[in-house]
N, C-alpha and C. Protein backbone atom coordinates (compact mmCIF):
# COMPACT_ATOMS: atom_id res chain seq x y z
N UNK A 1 -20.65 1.79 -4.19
CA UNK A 1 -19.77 0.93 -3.42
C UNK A 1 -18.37 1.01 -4.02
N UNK A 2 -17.32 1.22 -3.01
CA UNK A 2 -15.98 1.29 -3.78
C UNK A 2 -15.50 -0.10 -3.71
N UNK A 3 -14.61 -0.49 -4.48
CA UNK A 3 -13.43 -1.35 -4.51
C UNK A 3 -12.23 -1.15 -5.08
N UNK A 4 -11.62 -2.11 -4.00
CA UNK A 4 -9.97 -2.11 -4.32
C UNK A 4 -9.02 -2.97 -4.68
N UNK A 5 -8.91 -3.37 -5.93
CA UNK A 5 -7.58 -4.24 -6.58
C UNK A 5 -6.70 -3.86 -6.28
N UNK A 6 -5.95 -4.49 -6.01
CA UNK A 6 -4.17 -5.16 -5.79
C UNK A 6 -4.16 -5.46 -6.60
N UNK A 7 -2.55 -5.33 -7.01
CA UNK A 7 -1.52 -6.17 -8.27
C UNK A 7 -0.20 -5.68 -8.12
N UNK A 8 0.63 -6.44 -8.44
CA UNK A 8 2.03 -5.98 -8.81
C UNK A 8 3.13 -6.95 -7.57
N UNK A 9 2.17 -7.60 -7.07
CA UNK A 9 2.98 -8.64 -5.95
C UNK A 9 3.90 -10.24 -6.75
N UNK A 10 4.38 -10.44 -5.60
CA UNK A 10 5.22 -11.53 -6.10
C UNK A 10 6.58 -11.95 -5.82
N UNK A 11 7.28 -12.91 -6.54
CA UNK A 11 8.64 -13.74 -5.72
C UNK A 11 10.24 -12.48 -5.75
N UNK A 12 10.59 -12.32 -4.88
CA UNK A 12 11.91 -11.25 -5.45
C UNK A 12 12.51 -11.37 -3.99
N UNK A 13 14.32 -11.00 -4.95
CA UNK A 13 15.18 -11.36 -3.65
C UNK A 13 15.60 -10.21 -3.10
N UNK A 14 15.97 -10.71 -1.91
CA UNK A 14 16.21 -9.50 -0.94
C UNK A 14 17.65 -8.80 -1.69
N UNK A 15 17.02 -7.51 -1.57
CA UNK A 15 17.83 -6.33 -2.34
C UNK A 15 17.45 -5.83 -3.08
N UNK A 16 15.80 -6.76 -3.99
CA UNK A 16 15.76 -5.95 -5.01
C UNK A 16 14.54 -5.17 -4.72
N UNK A 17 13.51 -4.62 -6.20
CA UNK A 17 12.67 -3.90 -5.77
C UNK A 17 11.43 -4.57 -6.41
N UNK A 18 10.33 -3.94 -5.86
CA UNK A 18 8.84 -4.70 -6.95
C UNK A 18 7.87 -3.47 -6.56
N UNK A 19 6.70 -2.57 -7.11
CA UNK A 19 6.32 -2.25 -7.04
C UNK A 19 4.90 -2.17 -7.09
N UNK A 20 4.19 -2.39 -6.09
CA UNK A 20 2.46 -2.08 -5.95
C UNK A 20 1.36 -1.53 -6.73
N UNK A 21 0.46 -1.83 -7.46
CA UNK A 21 -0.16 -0.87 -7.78
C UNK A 21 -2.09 -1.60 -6.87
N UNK A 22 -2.55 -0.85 -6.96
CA UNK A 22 -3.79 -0.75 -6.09
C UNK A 22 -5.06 0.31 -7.00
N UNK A 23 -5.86 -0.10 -7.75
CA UNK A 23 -6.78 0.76 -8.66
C UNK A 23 -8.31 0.24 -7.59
N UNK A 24 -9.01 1.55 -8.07
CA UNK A 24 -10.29 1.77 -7.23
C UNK A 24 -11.09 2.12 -8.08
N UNK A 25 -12.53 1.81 -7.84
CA UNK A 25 -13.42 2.19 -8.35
C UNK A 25 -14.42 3.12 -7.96
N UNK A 26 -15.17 3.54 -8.25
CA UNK A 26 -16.10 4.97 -7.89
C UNK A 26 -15.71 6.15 -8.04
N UNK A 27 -16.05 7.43 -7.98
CA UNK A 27 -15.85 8.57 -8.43
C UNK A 27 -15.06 9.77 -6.97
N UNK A 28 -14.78 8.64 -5.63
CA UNK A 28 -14.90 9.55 -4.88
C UNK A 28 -13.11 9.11 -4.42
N UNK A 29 -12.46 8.57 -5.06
CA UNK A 29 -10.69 8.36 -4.74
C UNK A 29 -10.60 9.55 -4.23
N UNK A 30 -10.31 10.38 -5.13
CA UNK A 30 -9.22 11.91 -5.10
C UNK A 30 -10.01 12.31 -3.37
N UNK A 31 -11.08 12.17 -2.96
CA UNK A 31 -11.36 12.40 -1.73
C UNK A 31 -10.85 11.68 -0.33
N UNK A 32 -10.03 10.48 -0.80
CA UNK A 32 -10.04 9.63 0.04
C UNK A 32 -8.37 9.82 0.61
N UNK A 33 -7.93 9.60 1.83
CA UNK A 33 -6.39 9.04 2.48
C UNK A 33 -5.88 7.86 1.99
N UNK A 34 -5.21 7.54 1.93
CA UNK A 34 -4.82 6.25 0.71
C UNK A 34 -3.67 5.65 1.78
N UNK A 35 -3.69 3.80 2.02
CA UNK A 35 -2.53 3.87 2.62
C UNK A 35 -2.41 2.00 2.26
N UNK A 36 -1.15 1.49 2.57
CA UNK A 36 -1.15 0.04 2.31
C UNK A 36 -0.89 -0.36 3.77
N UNK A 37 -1.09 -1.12 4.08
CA UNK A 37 -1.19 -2.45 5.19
C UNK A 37 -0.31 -3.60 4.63
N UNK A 38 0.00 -4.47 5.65
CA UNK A 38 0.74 -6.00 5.24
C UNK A 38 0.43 -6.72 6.70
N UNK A 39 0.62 -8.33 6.20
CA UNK A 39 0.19 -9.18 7.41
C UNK A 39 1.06 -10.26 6.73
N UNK A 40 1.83 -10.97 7.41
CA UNK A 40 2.92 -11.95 7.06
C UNK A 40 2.23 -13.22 7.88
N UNK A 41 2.23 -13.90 7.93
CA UNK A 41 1.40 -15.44 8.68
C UNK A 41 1.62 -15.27 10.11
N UNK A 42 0.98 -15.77 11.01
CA UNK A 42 0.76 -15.31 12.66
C UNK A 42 1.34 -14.58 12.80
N UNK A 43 0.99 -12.88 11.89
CA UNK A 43 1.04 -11.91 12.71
C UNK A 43 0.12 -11.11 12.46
N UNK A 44 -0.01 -9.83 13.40
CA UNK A 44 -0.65 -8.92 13.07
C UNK A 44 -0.73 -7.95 11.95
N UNK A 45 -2.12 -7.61 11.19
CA UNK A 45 -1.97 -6.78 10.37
C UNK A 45 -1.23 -5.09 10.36
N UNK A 46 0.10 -4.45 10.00
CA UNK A 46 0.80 -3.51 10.15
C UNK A 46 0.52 -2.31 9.38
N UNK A 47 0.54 -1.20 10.04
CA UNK A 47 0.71 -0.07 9.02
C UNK A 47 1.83 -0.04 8.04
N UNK A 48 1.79 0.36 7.14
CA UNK A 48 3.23 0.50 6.31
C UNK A 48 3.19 1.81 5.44
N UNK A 49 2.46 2.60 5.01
CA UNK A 49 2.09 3.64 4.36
C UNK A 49 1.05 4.56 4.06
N UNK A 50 0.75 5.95 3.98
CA UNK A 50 -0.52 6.44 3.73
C UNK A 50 0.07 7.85 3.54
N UNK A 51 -1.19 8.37 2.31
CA UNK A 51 -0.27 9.14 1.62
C UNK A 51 -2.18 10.28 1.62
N UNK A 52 -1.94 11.29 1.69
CA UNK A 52 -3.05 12.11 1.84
C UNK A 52 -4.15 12.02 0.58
N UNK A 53 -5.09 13.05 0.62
CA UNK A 53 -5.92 13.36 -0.89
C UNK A 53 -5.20 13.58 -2.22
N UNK A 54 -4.64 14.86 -1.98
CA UNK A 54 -3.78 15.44 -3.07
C UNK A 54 -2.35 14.85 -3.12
N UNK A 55 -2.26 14.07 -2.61
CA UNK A 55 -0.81 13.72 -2.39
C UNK A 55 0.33 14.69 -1.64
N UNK A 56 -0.35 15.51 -0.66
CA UNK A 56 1.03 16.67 -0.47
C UNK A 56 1.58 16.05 0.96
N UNK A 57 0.82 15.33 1.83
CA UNK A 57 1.53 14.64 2.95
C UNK A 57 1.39 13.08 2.42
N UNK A 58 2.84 12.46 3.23
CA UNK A 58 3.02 11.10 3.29
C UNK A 58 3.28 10.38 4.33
N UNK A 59 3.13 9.71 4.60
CA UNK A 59 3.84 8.83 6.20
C UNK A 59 4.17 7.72 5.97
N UNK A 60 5.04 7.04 7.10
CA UNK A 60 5.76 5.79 6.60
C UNK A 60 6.05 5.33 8.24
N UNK A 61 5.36 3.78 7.90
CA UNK A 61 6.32 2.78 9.18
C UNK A 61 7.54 3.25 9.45
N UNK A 62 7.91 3.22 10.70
CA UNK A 62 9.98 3.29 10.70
C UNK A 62 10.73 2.28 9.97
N UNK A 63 9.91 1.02 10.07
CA UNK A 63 10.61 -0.10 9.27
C UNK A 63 10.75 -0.35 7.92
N UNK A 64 9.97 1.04 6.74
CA UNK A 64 10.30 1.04 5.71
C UNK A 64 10.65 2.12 5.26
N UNK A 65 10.60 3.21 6.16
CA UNK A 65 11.12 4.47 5.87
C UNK A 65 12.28 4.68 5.19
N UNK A 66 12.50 5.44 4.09
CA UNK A 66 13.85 5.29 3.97
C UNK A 66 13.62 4.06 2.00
N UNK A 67 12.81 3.44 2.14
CA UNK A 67 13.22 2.02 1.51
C UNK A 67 11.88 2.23 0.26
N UNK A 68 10.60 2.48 1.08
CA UNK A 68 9.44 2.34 0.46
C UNK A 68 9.20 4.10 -0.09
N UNK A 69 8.26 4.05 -1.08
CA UNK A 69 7.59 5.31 -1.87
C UNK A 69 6.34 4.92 -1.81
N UNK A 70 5.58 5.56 -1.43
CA UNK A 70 3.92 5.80 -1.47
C UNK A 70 3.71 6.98 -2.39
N UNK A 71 2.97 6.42 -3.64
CA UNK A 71 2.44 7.54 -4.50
C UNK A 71 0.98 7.61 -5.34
N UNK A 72 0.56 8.47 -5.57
CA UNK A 72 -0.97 8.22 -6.38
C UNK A 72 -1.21 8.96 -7.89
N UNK A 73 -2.22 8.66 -8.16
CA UNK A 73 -2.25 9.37 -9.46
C UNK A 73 -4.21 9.45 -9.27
N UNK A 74 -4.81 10.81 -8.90
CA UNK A 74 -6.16 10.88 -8.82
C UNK A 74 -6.94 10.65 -10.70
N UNK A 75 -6.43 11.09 -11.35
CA UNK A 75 -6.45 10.77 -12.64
C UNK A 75 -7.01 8.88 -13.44
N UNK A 76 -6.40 8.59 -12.62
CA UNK A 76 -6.57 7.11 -12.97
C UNK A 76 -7.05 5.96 -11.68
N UNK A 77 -7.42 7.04 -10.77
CA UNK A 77 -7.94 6.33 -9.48
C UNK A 77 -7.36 5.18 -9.06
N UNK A 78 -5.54 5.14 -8.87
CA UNK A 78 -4.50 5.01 -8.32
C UNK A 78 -3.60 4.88 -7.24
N UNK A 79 -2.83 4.19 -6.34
CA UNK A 79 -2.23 4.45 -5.61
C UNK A 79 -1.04 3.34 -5.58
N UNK A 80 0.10 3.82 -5.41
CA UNK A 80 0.94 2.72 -5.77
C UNK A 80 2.04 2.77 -4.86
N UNK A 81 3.06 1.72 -4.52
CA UNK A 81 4.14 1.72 -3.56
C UNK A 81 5.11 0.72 -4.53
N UNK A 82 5.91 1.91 -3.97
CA UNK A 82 7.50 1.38 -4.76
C UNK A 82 8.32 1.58 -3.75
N UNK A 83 8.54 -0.50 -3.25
CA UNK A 83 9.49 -0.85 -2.86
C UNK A 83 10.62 -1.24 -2.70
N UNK A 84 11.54 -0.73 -2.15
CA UNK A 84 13.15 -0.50 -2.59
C UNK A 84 13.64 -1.47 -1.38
N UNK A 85 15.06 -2.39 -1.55
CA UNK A 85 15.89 -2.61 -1.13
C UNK A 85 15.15 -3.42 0.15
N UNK A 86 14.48 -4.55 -0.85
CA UNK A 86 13.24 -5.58 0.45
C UNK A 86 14.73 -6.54 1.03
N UNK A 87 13.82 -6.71 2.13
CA UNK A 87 14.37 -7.38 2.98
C UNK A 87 13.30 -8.55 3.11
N UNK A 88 14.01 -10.15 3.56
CA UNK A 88 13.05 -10.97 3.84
C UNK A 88 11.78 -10.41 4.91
N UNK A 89 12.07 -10.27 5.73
CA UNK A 89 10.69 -9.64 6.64
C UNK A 89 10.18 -8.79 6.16
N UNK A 90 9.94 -8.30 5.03
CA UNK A 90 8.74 -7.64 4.39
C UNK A 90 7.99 -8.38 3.60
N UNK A 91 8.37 -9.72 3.22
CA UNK A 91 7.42 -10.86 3.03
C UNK A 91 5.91 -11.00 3.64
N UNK A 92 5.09 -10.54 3.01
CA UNK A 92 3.87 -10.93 3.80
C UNK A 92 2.55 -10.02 2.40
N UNK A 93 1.22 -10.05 3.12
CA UNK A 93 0.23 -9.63 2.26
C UNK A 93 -0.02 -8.66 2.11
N UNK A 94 0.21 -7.42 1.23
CA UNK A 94 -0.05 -6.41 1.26
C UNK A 94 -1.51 -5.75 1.28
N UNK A 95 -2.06 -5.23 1.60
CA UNK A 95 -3.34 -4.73 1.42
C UNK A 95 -3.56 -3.29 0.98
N UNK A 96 -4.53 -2.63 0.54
CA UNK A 96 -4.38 -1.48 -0.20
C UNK A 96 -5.90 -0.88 0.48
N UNK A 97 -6.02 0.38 1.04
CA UNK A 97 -7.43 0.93 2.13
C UNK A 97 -7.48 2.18 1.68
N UNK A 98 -8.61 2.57 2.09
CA UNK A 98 -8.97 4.07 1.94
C UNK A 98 -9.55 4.67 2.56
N UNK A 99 -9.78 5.89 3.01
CA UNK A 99 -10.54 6.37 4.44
C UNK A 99 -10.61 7.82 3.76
N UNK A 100 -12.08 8.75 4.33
CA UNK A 100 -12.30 9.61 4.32
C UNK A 100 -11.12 10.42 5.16
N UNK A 101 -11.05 11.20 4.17
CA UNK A 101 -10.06 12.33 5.02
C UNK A 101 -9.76 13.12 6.50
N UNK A 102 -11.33 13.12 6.60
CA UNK A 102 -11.60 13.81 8.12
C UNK A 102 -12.01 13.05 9.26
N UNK A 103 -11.87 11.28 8.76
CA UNK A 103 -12.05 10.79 9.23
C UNK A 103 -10.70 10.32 9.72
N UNK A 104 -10.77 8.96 11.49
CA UNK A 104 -9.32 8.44 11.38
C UNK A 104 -9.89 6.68 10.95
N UNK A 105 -10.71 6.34 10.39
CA UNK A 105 -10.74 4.96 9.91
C UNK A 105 -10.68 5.00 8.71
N UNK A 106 -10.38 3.29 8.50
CA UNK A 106 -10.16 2.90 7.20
C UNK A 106 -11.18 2.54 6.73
N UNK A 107 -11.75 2.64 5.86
CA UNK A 107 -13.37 2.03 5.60
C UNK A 107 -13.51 0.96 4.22
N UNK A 108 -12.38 0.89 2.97
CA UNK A 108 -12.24 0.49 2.39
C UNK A 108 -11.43 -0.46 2.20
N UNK A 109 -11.30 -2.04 2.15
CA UNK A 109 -10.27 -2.93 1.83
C UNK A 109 -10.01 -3.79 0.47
N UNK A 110 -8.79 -3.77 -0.36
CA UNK A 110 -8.57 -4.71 -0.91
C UNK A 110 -8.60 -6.24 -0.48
N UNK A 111 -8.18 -7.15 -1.12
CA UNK A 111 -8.14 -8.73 -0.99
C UNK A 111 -6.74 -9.11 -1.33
N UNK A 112 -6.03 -8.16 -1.24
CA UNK A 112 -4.23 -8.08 -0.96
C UNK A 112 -3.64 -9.11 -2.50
N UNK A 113 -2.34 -8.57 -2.09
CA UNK A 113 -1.49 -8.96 -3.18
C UNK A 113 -0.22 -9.89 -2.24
N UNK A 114 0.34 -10.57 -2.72
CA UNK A 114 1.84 -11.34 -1.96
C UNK A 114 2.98 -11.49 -2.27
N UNK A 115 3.81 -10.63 -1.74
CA UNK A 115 5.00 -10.45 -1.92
C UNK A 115 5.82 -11.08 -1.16
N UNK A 116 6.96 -12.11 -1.58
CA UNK A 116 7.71 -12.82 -0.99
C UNK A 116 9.32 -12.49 -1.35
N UNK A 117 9.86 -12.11 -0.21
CA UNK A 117 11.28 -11.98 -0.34
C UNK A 117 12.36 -13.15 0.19
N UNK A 118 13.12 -13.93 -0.92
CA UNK A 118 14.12 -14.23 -0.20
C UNK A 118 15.03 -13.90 -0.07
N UNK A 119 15.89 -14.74 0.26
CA UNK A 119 17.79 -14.57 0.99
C UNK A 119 18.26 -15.40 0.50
């Protein structure tokens, strides 16, 4: 059975940065698509990042493109986001997933971390 910790959330003002980390357990990470999610209060849960097996493709929301880094380390069964230049509306719960590669679902969830930006 895998699992997924969150950490690295918390209070910071708009402009600055805070960075994600997300560790997993079991032997089968380096196989997995890696990506974070967020859900801010009555709303829907959002894509925001996902970054391949080996790390050689990445993708990004439009709304953090530009701002956010999605990165991993298979070594330490890893995946981390370094967020740049938050804005209040990126306030909300981050979540951290994992999905077989050849698959298009997510099959794995953290219990999220919370990052709050003010102004």
């Amino acid at each position: 059975q895998v699992q997924l910790v969150e950490s690295g959330g918390g209070l910071v003002q708009a402009g600055g940065s805070l960075r994600l980390s997300c560790a997993a357990s079991g032997r089968t990470f380096s196989r997995f698509r890696m990506g974070w999610f967020r859900q801010a209060p009555g709303k829907e849960r959002e894509f925001v990042a996902r970054i391949s097996p080996s790390a050689g493709i990445t993708t990004y929301a439009p709304s953090v493109k530009g701002r956010f880094i999605i990165s991993r380390d298979n070594a330490k069964n890893s995946v981390y986001l370094q967020m740049n230049s938050l804005k209040p509306e990126d306030t909300a719960v981050y979540y951290c997933s994992g999905g077989w590669d050849y698959a298009q679902t997510w099959d794995y969830w953290g219990t999220g971390t919370l990052v709050t930006v003010s102004s």
